[in-house]
Structure formats: structure tokens, C-alpha cells
N, C-alpha and C. Protein backbone atom coordinates (compact mmCIF):
# COMPACT_ATOMS: atom_id res chain seq x y z
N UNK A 1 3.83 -5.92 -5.28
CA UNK A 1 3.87 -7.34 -5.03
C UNK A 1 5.32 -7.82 -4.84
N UNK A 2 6.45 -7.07 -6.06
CA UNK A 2 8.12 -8.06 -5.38
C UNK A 2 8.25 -7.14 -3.78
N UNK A 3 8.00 -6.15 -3.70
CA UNK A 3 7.89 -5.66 -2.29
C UNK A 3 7.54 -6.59 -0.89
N UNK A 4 6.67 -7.20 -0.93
CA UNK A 4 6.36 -8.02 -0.02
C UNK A 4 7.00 -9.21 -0.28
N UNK A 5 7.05 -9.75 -1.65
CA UNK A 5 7.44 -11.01 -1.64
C UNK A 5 9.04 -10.71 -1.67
N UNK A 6 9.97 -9.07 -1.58
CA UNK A 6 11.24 -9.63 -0.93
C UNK A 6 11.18 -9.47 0.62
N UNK A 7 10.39 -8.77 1.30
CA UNK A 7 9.77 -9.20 2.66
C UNK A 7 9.64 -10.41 3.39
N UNK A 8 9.01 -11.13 2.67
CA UNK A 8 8.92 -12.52 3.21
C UNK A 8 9.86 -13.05 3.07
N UNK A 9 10.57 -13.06 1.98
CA UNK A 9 11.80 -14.00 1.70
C UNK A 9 13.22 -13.35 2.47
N UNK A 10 13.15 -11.73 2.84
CA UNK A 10 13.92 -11.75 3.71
C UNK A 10 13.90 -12.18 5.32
N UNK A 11 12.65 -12.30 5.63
CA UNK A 11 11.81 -12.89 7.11
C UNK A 11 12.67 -14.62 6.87
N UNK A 12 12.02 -15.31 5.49
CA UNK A 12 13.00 -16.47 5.75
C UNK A 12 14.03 -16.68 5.54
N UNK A 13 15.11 -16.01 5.31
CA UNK A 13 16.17 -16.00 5.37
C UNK A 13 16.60 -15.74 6.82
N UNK A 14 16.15 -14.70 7.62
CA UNK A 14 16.72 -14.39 8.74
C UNK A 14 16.41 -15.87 9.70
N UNK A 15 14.86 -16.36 9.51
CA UNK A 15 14.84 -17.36 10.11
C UNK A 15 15.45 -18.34 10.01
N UNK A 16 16.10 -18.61 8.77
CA UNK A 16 16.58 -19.88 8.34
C UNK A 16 18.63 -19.50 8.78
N UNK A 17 18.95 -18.37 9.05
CA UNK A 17 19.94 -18.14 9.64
C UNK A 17 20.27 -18.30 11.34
N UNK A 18 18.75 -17.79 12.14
CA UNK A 18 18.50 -18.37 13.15
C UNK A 18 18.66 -19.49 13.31
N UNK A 19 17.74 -20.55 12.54
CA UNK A 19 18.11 -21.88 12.87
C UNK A 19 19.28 -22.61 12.75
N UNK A 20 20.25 -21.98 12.06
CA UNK A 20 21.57 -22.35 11.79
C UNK A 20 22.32 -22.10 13.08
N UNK A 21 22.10 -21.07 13.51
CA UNK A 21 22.95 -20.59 14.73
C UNK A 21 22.47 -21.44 15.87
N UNK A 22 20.88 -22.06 16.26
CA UNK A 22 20.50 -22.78 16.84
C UNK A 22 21.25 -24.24 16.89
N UNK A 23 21.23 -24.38 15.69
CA UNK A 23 21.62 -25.99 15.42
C UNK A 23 22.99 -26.17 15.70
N UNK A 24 23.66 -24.94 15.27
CA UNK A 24 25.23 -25.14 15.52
C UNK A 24 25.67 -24.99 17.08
N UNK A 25 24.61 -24.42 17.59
CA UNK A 25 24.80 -24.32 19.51
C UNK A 25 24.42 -25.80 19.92
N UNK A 26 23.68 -25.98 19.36
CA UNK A 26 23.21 -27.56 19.90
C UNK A 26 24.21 -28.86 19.92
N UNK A 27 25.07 -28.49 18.44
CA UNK A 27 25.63 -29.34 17.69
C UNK A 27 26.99 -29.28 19.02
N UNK A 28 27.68 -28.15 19.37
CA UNK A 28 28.57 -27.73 20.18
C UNK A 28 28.28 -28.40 21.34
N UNK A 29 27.25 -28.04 21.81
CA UNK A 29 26.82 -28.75 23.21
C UNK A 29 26.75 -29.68 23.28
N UNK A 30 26.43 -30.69 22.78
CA UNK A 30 26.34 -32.49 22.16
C UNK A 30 27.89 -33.04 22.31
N UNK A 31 28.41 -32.05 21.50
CA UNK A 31 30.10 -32.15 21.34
C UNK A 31 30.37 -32.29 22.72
N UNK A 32 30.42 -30.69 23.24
CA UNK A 32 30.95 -30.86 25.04
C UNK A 32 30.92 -31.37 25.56
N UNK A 33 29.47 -31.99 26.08
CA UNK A 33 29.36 -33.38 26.91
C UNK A 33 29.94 -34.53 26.75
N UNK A 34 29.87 -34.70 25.41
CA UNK A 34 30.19 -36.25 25.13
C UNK A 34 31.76 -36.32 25.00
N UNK A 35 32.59 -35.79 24.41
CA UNK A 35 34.14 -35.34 24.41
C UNK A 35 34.44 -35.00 25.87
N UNK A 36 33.86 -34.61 26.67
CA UNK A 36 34.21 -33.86 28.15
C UNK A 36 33.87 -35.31 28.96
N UNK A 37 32.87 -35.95 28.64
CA UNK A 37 32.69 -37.35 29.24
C UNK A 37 33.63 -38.81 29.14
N UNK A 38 34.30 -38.19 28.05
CA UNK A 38 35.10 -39.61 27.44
C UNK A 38 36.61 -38.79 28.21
N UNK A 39 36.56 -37.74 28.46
CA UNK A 39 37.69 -37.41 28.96
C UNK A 39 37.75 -37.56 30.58
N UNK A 40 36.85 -37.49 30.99
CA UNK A 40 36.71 -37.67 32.11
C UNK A 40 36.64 -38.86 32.49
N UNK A 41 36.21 -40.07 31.99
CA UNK A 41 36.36 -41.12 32.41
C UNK A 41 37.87 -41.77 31.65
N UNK A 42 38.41 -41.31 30.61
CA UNK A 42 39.94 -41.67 30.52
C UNK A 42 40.71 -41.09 32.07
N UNK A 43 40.62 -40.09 32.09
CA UNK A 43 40.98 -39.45 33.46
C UNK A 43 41.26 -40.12 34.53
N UNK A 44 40.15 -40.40 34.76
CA UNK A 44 39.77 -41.37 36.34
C UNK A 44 40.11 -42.92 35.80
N UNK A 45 40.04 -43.72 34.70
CA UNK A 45 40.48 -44.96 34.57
C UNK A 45 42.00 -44.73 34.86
N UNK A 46 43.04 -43.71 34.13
CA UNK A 46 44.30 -43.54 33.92
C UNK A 46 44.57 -43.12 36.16
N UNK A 47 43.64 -42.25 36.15
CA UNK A 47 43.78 -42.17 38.21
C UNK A 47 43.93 -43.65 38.90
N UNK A 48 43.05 -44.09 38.35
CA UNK A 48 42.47 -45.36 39.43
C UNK A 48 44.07 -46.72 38.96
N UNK A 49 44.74 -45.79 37.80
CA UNK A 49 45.63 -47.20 37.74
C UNK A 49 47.14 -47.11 38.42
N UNK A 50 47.18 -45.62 38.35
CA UNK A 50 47.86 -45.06 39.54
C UNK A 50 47.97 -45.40 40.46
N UNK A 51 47.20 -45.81 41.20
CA UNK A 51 46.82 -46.29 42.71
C UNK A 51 46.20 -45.15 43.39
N UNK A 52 45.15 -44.61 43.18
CA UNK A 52 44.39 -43.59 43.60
C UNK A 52 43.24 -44.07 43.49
N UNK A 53 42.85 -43.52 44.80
CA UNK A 53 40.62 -44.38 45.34
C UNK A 53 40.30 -43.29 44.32
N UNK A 54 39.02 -43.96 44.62
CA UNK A 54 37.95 -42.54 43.91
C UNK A 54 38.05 -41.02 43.76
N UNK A 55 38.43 -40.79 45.40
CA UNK A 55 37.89 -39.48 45.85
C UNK A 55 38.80 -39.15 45.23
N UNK A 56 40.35 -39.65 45.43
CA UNK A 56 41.87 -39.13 45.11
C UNK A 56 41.27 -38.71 43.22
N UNK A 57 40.78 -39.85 42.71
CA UNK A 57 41.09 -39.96 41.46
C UNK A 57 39.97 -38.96 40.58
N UNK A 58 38.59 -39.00 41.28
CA UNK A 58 37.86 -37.81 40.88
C UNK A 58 37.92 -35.99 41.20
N UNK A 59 38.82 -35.74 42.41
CA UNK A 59 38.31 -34.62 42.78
C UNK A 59 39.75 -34.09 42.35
N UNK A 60 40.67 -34.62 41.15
CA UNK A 60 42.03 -33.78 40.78
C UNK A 60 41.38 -33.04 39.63
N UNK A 61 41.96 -31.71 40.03
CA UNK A 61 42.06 -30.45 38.84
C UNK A 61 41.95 -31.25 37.31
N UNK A 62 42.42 -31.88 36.99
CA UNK A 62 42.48 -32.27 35.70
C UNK A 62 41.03 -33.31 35.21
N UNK A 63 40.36 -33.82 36.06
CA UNK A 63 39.35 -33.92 35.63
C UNK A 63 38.10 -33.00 35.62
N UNK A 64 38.18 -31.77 35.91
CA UNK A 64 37.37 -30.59 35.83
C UNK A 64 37.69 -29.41 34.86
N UNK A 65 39.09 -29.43 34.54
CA UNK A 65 39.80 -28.26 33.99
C UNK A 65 39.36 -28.22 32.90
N UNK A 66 39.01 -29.22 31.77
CA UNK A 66 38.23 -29.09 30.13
C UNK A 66 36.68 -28.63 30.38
N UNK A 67 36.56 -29.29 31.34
CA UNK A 67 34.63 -28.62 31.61
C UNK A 67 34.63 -27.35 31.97
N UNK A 68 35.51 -26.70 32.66
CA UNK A 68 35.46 -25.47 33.44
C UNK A 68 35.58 -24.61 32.13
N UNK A 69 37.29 -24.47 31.19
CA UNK A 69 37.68 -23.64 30.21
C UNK A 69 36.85 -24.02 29.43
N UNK A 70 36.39 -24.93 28.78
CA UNK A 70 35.77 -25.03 27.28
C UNK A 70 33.88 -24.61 27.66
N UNK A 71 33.71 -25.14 29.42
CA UNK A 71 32.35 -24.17 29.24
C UNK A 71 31.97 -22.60 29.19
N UNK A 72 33.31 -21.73 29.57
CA UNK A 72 33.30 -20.62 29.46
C UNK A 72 33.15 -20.50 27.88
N UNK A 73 33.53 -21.13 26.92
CA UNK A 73 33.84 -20.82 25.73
C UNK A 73 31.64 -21.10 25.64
N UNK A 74 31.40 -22.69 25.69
CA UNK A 74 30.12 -22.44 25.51
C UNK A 74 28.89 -21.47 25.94
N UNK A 75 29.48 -21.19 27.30
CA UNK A 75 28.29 -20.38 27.78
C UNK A 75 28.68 -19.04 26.82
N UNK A 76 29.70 -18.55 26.53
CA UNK A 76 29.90 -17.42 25.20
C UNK A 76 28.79 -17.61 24.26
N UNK A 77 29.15 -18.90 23.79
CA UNK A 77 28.07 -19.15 22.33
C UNK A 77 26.82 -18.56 22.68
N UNK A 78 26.50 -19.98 24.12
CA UNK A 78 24.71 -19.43 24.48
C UNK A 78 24.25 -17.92 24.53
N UNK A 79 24.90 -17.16 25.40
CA UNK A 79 24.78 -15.93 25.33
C UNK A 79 24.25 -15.35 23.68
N UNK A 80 25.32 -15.67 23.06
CA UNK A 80 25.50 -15.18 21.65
C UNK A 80 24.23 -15.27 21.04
N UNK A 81 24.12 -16.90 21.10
CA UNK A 81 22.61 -17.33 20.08
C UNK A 81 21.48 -16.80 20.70
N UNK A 82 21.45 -16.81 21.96
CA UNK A 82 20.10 -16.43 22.75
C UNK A 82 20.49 -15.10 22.83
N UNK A 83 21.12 -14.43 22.34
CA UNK A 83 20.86 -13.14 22.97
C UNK A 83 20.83 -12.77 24.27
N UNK A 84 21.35 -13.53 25.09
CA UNK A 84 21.36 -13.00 26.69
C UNK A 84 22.39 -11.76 27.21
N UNK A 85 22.75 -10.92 26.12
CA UNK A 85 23.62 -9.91 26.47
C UNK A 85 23.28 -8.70 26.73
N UNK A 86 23.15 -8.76 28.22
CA UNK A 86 21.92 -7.38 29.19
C UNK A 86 22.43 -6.34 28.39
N UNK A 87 24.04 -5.91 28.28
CA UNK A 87 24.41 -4.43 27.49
C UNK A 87 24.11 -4.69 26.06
N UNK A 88 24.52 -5.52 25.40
CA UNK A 88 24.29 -5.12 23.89
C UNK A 88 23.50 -6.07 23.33
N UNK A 89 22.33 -5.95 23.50
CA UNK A 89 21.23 -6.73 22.85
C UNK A 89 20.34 -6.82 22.06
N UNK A 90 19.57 -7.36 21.16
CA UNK A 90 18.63 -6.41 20.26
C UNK A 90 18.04 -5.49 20.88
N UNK A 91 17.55 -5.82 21.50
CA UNK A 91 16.76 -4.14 22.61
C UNK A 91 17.60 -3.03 22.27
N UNK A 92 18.66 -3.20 22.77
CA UNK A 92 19.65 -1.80 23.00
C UNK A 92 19.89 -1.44 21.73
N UNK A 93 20.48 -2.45 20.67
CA UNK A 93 20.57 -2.43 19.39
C UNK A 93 19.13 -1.45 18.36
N UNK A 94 18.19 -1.68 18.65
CA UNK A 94 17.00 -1.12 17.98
C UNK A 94 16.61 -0.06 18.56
N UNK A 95 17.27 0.29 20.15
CA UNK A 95 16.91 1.81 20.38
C UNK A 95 18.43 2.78 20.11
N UNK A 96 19.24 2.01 20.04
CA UNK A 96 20.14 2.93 19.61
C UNK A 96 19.91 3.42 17.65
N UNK A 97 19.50 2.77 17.27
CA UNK A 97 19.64 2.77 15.85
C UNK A 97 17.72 4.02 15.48
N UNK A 98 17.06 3.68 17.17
CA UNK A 98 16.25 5.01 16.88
C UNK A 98 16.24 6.32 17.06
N UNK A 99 17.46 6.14 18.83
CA UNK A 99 18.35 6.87 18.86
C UNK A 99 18.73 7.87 17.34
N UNK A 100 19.90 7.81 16.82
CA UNK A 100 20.02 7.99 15.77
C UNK A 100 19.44 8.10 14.55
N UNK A 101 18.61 7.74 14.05
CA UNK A 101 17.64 8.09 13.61
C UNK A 101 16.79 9.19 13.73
N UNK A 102 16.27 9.18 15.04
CA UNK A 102 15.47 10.73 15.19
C UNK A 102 16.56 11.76 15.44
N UNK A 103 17.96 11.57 15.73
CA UNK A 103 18.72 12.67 15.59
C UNK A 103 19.20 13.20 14.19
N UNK A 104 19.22 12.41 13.81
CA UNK A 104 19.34 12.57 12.14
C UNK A 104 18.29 13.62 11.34
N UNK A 105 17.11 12.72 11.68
CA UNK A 105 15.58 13.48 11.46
C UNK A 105 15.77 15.18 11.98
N UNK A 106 16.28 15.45 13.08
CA UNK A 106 16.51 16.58 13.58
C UNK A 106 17.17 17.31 12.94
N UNK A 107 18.88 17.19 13.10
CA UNK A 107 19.76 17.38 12.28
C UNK A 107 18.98 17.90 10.84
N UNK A 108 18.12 17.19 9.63
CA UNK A 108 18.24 17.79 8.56
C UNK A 108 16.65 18.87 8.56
N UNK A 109 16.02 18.82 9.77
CA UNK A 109 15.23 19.72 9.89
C UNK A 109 15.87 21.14 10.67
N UNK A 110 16.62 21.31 11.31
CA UNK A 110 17.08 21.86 11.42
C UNK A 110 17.91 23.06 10.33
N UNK A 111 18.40 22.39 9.33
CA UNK A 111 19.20 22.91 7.98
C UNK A 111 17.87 22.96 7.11
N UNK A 112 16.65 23.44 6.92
CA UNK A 112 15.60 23.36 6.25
C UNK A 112 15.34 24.91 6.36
């Protein structure tokens, strides 16, 4: 019986670590937009007082350059939390570790 019941309680733990990593991607992303939005329109108010139209005042490097670098940083996270990492992923992770495993298994049958 503590057998299963540290089973379960390790199942919620992992879940309840999941959701942490969820919430904190979310929490990030909320951040980005809204910080990346207030910058962008400081941007273009500080353009437009310049004496620069629209086009002048929206299409300069500096109102794209925080969205561009800091989304590389987010799309990192996403990857991370979702697991979207084709080479090292749980997949690869759980056949390498069976990988090893049945070589192991081998290995001490072998010395038998």
C-alpha cells in the first residue's frame, strides 16, 4: 500500500511541477507582449515627435529589435515546456535510457 501511495504522490508531484513550468511560460508570455507593446508604442510616440510619418516611425529597427531578441529567448522556453525538441526529447530520452538498460542487462549476463 506506501508503494502505490508513493506512486501517486510521485505522479502529483511531477504534475504539479508541470504546471509550474506551464504557468511560468504563460506568465513570460503575458510579460512579452505587454512590455514589448508599451515599448513599441514609446518608440513610435518618441518617432512621431521627431518629425517622422508613420511608415518612417514604424518600420525603424528599433521598434522590432526587443520582439525579435527577447522572442528568440521565448520561443527557447516554449520549446523547453512543450517539449518540442525533435533531438532531445522525452522520446529519445526513454529510448536511450532503454538503450542502456538492455545493454546493461547483457553486459551482466554475459559475466554469469
Amino acid at each position: 500500500m506506501t508503494d502505490m501511495n508513493t506512486s501517486i504522490e510521485e505522479k502529483r508531484m511531477r504534475a504539479k511541477q508541470r504546471i509550474e513550468e506551464l504557468k511560468g511560460f504563460y506568465i513570460h508570455l503575458v510579460v512579452y507582449v505587454l512590455v514589448n507593446l508599451f515599448i513599441t508604442v514609446s518608440k513610435l510616440v518618441a518617432n512621431f515627435n521627431n518629425g517622422e510619418n508613420f511608415g518612417e516611425a514604424f518600420w525603424d529597427f528599433g521598434t522590432f529589435a526587443v520582439w525579435i531578441f527577447w522572442g528568440i529567448g521565448l520561443m527557447f522556453h516554449a520549446i523547453k515546456v512543450f517539449s518540442l525538441n525533435p533531438f532531445f526529447g522525452r522520446d529519445w530520452e526513454e529510448r536511450q535510457i532503454q538503450k542502456y538498460m538492455e545493454e546493461d542487462k547483457r553486459e551482466s549476463q554475459r559475466y554469469r
